[in-house]
Protein backbone atom coordinates (compact mmCIF):
# COMPACT_ATOMS: atom_id res chain seq x y z
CA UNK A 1 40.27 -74.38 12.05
CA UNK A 2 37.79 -72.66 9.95
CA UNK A 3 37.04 -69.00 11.26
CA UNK A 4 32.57 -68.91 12.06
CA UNK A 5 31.48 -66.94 9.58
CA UNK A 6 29.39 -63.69 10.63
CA UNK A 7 25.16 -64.10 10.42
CA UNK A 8 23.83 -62.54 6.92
CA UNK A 9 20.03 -62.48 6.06
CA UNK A 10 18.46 -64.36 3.42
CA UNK A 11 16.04 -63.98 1.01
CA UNK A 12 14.05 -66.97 -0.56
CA UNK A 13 14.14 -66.76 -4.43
CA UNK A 14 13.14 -69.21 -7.07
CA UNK A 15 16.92 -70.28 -7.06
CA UNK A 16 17.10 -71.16 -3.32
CA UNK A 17 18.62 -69.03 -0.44
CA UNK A 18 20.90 -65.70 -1.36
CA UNK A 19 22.19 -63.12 1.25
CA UNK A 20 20.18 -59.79 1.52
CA UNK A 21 22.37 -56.97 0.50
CA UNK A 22 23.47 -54.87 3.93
CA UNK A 23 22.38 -51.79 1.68
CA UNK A 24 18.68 -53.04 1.64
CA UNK A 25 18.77 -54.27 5.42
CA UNK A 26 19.49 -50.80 6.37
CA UNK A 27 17.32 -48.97 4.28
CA UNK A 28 14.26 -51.66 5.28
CA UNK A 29 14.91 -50.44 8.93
CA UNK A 30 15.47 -46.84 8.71
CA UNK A 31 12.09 -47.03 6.52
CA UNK A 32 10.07 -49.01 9.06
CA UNK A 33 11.43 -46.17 11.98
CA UNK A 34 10.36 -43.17 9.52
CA UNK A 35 7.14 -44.47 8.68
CA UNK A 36 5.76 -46.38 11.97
CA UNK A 37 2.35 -44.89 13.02
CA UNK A 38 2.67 -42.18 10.33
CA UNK A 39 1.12 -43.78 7.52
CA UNK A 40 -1.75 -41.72 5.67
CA UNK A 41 -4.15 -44.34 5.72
CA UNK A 42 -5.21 -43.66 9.43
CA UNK A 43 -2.83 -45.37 11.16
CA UNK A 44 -1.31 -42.33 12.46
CA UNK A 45 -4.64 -41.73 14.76
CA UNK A 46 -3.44 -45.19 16.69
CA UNK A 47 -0.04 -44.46 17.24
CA UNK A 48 -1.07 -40.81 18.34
CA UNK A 49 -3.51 -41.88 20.88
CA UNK A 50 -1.06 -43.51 23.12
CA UNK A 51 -0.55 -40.08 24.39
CA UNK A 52 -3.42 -38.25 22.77
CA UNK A 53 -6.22 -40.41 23.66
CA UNK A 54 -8.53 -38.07 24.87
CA UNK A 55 -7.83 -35.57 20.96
CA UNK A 56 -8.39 -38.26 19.19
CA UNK A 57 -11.65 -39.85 20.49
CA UNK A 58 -12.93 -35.71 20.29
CA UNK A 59 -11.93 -36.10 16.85
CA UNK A 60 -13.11 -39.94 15.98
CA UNK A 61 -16.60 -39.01 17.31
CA UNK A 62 -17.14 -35.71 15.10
CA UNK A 63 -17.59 -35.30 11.64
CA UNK A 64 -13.95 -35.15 11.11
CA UNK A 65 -13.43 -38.72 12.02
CA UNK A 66 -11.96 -39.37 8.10
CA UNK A 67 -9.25 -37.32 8.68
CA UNK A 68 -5.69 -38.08 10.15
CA UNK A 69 -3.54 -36.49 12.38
CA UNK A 70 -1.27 -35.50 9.64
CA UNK A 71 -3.32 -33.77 7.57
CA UNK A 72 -3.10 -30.76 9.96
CA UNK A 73 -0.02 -32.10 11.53
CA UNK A 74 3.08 -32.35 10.26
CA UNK A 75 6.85 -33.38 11.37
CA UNK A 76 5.37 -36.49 12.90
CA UNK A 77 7.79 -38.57 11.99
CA UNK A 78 10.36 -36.62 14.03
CA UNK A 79 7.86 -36.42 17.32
CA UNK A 80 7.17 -39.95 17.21
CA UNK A 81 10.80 -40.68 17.56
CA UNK A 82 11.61 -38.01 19.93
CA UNK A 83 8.65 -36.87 22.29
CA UNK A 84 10.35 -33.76 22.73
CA UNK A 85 9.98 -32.73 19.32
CA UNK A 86 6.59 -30.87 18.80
CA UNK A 87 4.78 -31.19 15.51
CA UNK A 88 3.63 -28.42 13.83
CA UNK A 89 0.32 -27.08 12.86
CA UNK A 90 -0.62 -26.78 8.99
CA UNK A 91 -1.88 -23.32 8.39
CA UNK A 92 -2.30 -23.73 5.33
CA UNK A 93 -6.26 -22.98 4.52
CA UNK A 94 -6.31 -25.27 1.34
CA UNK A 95 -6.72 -28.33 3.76
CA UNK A 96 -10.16 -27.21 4.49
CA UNK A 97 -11.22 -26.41 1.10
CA UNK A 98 -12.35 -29.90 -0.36
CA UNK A 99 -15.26 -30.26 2.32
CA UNK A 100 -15.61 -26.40 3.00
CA UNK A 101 -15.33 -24.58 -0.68
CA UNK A 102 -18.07 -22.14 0.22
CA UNK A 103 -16.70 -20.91 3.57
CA UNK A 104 -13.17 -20.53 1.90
CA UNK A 105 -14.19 -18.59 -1.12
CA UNK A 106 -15.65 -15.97 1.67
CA UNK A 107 -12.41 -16.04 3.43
CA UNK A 108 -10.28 -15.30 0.18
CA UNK A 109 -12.11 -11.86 0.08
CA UNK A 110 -11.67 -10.88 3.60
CA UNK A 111 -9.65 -9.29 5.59
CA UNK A 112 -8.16 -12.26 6.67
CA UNK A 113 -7.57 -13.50 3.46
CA UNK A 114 -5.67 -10.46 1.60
CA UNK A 115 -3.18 -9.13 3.99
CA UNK A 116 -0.19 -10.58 2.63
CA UNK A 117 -1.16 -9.14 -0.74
CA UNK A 118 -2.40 -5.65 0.47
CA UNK A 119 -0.31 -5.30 3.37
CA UNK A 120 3.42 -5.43 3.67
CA UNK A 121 4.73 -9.30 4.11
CA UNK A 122 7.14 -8.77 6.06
CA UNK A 123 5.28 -7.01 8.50
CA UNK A 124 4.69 -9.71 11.09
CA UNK A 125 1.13 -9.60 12.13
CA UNK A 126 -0.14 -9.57 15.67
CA UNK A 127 -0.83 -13.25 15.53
CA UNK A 128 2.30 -13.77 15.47
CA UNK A 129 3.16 -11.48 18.04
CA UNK A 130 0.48 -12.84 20.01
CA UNK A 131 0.80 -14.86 23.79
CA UNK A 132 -2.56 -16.02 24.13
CA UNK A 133 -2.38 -19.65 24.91
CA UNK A 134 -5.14 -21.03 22.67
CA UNK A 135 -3.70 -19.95 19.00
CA UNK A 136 -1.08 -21.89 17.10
CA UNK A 137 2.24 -19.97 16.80
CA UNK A 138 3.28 -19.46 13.28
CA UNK A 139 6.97 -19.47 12.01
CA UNK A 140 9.12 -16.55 10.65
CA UNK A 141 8.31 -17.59 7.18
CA UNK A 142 5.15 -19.02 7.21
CA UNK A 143 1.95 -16.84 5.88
CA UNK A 144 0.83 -13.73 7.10
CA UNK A 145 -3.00 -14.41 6.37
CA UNK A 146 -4.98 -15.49 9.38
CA UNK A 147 -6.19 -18.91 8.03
CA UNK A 148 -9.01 -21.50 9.30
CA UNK A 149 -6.94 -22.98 12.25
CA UNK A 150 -6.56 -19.42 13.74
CA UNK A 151 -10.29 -19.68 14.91
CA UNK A 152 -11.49 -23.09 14.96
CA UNK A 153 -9.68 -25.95 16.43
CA UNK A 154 -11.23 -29.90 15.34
CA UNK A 155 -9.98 -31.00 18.80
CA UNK A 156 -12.15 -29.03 20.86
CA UNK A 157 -15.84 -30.46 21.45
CA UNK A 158 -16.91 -27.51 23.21
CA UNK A 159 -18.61 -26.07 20.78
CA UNK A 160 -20.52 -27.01 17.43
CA UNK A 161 -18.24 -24.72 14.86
CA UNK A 162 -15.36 -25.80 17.13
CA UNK A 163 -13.92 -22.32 17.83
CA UNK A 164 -11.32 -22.46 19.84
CA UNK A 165 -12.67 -19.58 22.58
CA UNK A 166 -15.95 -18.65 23.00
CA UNK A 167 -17.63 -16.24 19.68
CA UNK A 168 -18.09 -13.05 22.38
CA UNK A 169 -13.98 -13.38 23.07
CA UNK A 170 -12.55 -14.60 19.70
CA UNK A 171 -12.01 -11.43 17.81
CA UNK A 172 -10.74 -9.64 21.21
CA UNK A 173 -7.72 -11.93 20.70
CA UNK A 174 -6.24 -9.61 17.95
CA UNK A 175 -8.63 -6.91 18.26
CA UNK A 176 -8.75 -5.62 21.31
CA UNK A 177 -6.74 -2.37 20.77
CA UNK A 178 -8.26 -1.71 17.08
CA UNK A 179 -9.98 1.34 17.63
CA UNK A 180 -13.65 0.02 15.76
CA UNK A 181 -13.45 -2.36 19.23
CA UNK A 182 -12.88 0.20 21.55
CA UNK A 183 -15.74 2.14 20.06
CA UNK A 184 -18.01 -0.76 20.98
CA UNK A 185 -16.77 -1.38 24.73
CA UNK A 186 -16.99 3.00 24.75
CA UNK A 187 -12.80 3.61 25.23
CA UNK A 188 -12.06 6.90 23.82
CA UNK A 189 -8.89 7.27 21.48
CA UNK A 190 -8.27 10.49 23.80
CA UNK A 191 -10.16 10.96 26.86
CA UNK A 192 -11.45 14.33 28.68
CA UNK A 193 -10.58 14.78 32.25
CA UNK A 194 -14.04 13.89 35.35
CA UNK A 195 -15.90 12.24 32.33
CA UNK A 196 -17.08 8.35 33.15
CA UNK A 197 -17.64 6.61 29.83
CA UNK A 198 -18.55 3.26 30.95
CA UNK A 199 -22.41 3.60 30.94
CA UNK A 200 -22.06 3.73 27.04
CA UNK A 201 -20.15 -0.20 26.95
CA UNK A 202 -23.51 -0.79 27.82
CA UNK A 203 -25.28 -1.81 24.59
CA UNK A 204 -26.73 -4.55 22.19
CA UNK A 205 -23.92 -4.14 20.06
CA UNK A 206 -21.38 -4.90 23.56
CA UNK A 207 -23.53 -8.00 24.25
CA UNK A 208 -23.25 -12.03 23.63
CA UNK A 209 -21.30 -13.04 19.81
CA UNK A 210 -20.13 -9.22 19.63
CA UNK A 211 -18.45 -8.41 16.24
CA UNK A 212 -19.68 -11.90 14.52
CA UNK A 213 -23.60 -11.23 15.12
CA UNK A 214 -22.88 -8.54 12.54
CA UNK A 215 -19.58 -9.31 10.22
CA UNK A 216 -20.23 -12.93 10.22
CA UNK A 217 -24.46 -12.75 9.33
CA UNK A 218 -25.37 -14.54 6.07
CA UNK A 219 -25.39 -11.90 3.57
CA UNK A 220 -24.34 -12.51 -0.26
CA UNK A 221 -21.65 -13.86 -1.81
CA UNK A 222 -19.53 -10.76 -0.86
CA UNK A 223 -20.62 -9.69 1.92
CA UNK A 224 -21.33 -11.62 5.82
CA UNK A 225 -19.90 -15.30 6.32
CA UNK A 226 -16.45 -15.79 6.24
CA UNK A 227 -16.11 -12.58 4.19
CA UNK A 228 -16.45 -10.47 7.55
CA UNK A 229 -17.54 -7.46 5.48
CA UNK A 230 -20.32 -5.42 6.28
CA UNK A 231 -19.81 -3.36 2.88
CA UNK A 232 -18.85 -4.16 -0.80
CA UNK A 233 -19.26 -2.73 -5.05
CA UNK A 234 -22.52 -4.06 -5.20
CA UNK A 235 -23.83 -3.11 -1.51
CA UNK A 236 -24.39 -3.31 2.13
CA UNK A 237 -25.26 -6.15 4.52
CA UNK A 238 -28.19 -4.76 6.18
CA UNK A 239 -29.21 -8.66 7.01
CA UNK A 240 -27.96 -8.49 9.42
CA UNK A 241 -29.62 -5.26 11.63
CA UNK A 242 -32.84 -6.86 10.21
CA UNK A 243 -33.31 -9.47 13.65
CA UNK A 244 -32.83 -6.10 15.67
CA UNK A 245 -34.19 -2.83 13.52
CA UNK A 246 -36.55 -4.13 10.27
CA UNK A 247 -35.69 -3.77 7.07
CA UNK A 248 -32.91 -1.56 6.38
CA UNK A 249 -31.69 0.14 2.73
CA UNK A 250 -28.73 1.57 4.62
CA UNK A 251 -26.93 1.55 8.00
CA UNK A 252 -28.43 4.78 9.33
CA UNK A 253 -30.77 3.63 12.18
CA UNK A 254 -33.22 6.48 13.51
CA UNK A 255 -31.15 9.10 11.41
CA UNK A 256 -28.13 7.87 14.16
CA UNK A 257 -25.35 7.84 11.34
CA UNK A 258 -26.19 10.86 9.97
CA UNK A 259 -25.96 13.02 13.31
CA UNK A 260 -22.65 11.23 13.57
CA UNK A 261 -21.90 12.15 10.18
CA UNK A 262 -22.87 15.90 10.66
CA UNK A 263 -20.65 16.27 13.99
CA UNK A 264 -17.94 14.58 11.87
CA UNK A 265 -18.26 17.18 9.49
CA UNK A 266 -17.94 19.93 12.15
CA UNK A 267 -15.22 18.46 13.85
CA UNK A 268 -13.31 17.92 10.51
CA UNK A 269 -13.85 21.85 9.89
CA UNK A 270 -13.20 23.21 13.00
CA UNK A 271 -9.32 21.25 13.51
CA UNK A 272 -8.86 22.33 9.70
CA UNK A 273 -9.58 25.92 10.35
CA UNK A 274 -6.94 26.07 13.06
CA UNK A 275 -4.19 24.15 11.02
CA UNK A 276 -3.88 26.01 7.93
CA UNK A 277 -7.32 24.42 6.31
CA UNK A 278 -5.42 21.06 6.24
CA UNK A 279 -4.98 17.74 8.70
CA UNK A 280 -2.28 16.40 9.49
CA UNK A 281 -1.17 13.46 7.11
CA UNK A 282 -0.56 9.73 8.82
CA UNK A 283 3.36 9.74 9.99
CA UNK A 284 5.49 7.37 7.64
CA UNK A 285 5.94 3.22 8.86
CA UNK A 286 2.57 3.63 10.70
CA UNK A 287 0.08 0.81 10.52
CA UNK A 288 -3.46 1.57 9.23
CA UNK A 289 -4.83 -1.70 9.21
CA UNK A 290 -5.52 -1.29 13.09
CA UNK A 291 -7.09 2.58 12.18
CA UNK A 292 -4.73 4.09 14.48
CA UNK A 293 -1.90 4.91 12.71
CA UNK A 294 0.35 7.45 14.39
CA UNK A 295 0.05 11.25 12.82
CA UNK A 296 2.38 14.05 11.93
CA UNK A 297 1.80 16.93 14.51
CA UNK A 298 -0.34 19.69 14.01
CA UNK A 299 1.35 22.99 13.27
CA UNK A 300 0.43 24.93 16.23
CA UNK A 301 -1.27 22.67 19.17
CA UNK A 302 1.60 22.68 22.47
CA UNK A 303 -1.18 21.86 24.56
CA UNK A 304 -2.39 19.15 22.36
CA UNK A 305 -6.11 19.76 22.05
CA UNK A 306 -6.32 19.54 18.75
CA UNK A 307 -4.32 16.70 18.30
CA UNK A 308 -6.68 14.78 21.45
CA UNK A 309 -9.63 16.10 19.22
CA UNK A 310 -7.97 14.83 16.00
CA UNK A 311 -7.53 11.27 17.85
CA UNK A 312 -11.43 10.74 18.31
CA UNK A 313 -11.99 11.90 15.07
CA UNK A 314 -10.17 9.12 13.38
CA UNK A 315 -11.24 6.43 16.00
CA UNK A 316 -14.90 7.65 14.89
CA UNK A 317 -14.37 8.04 11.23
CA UNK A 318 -13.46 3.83 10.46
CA UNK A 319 -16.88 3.09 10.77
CA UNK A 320 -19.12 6.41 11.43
CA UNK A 321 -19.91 5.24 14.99
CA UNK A 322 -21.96 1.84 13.98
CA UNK A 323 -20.17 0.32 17.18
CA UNK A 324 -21.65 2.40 19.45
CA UNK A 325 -23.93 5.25 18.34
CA UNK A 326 -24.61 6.74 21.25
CA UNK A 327 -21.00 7.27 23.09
CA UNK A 328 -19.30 8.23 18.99
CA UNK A 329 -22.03 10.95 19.25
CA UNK A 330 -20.99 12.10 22.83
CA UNK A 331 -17.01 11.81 22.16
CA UNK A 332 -17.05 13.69 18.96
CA UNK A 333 -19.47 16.60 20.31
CA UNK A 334 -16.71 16.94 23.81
CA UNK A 335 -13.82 16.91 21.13
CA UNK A 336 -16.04 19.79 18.93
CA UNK A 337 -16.34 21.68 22.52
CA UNK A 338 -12.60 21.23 23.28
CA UNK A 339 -11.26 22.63 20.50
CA UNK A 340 -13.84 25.45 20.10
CA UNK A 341 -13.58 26.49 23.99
CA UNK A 342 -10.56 25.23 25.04
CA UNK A 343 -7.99 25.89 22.28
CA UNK A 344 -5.58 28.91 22.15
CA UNK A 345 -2.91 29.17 19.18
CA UNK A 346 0.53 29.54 19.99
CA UNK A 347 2.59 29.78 17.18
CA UNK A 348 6.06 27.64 17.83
């Protein structure tokens, strides 16, 4: 008796009925697996909402309906075979630039834009570093430079320029211990003993959008937006003190900056006079981005009042006490005081 004969598939050709390779069979299946729900064509969005329902109808009704899931996701393939496997977030800017060219020309000039290229790569930046639950987690390798999906977020309806917190909190969530933003919520770099400082957090400046009323205010091509610089070659954004102080040729409202300025000045003298006519250069591997790199010692300070004074000094110097007028003046004239009454030299 004849042995059955194991089932083959068939393909209909203009000859009649031949066997399907095994080859092809398997290479048919493995392709319908990879590419199930992950086509670019939309299709992805369907197969997502079975479990993202609720992202993708935030996304469907706004004006990024067009897009799908894998433009700013990838390794789908993998997470719609294995649930367990998490796709990753794109952080790549240049998936925002064919809708938002204006916004990303800013960013390539700002701060955000040119740290891998002025700043050590390898450096890790506090993004990376950061817990906060809302920001996407970058790998090892991937680019230092703080890119569009840092802030904003397309599934979050919240909010019309979709930031992902709230404009008053979102710089706080690498900022927070940059000296410029302790300035504004009035946190001396080095305290003086029985003084309270908080009446001075109390301030326009401390109050609703915080650092984007100013960095982010439409100023030129080079300056405000996306740029987040108040200063460039050609000059100064002073748009945006305009809704609060008038017309302004410079930052120096009611003669504030140059007081600060002037006690500056007398500060920088008087810690100079006591340390040879010299400061102290910025101790080697310290980070300046943050304006609070460490310092080499001063030469004869074992109490460390010059050094305290030296602190404030630097805290006040990033941005002549624009953050908060009023408590930069009152720091730097108690760190002028300390050092001129309180000081003693004690050679080592």
């Amino acid at each position: 008796m004849q042995k059955a004969r194991p089932a083959r598939a068939f393909t209909i050709t203009p000859n009649g009925v031949n066997p399907l390779p095994k080859i092809i069979i398997l290479f048919i299946l493995s392709a319908m697996l990879l590419f199930t729900g992950c086509s670019a064509d939309g299709e992805d969005k369907h197969a997502c909402a079975d479990c993202h329902s609720e992202v993708v109808n935030r996304i469907q009704a706004s004006s990024h309906n067009t897009l799908d899931c894998a433009v700013c996701h990838s390794r789908l393939e993998n997470h719609l075979r294995v649930s367990g496997v998490r796709p990753l977030v794109e952080l790549d800017s240049q998936i925002c630039i064919s809708c938002h060219d204006r916004e990303h020309r800013e960013w390539v000039l700002s701060p955000h834009g040119q740290i891998t290229s002025v700043y050590t790569p390898d450096s890790l930046s506090k993004m990376k570093k950061s817990s906060h639950p809302d920001f996407p987690k970058p790998g090892y390798n991937q680019s230092e430079k703080v890119t569009c999906v840092y802030c904003h977020n397309l599934g979050n309806p919240q909010d019309a320029k979709l930031l992902r917190i709230p404009k008053g909190e979102l710089c706080d969530a690498c900022h927070d211990t940059m000296w410029p933003n302790k300035v504004t919520g009035a946190i001396p770099a080095h305290s003086y003993p029985e003084t309270d400082y908080s009446s001075f957090a109390n301030h326009p400046h401390n109050q609703g959008s915080r650092c984007i009323t100013c960095h982010m205010h439409p100023g030129t091509e080079v300056t405000g937006g996306h740029t987040l610089l108040m200063r460039s070659e050609t000059g100064v954004n002073t748009a945006a003190c305009a809704p609060c102080h008038g017309t302004l040729e410079e930052f120096n409202v009611n003669n504030y900056q140059a007081e600060i300025q002037s006690a500056m000045d007398s500060l920088r003298l008087s810690l100079e006079s006591r340390n040879g006519g010299y400061l102290p250069e910025s101790a080697a591997g310290t980070c300046n981005q943050c304006k609070k790199g460490g310092m080499q010692p001063f030469d004869h300070d074992p109490d460390l009042i010059l050094e305290g004074a030296y602190q404030n000094y630097l805290q006040i110097h990033g941005a002549s006490g624009i953050h908060n007028p009023d408590f930069s003046l009152f720091i730097l004239r108690q760190s002028i005081d300390a050092v001129e009454t309180g000081y003693q030299r004690q050679d080592r």
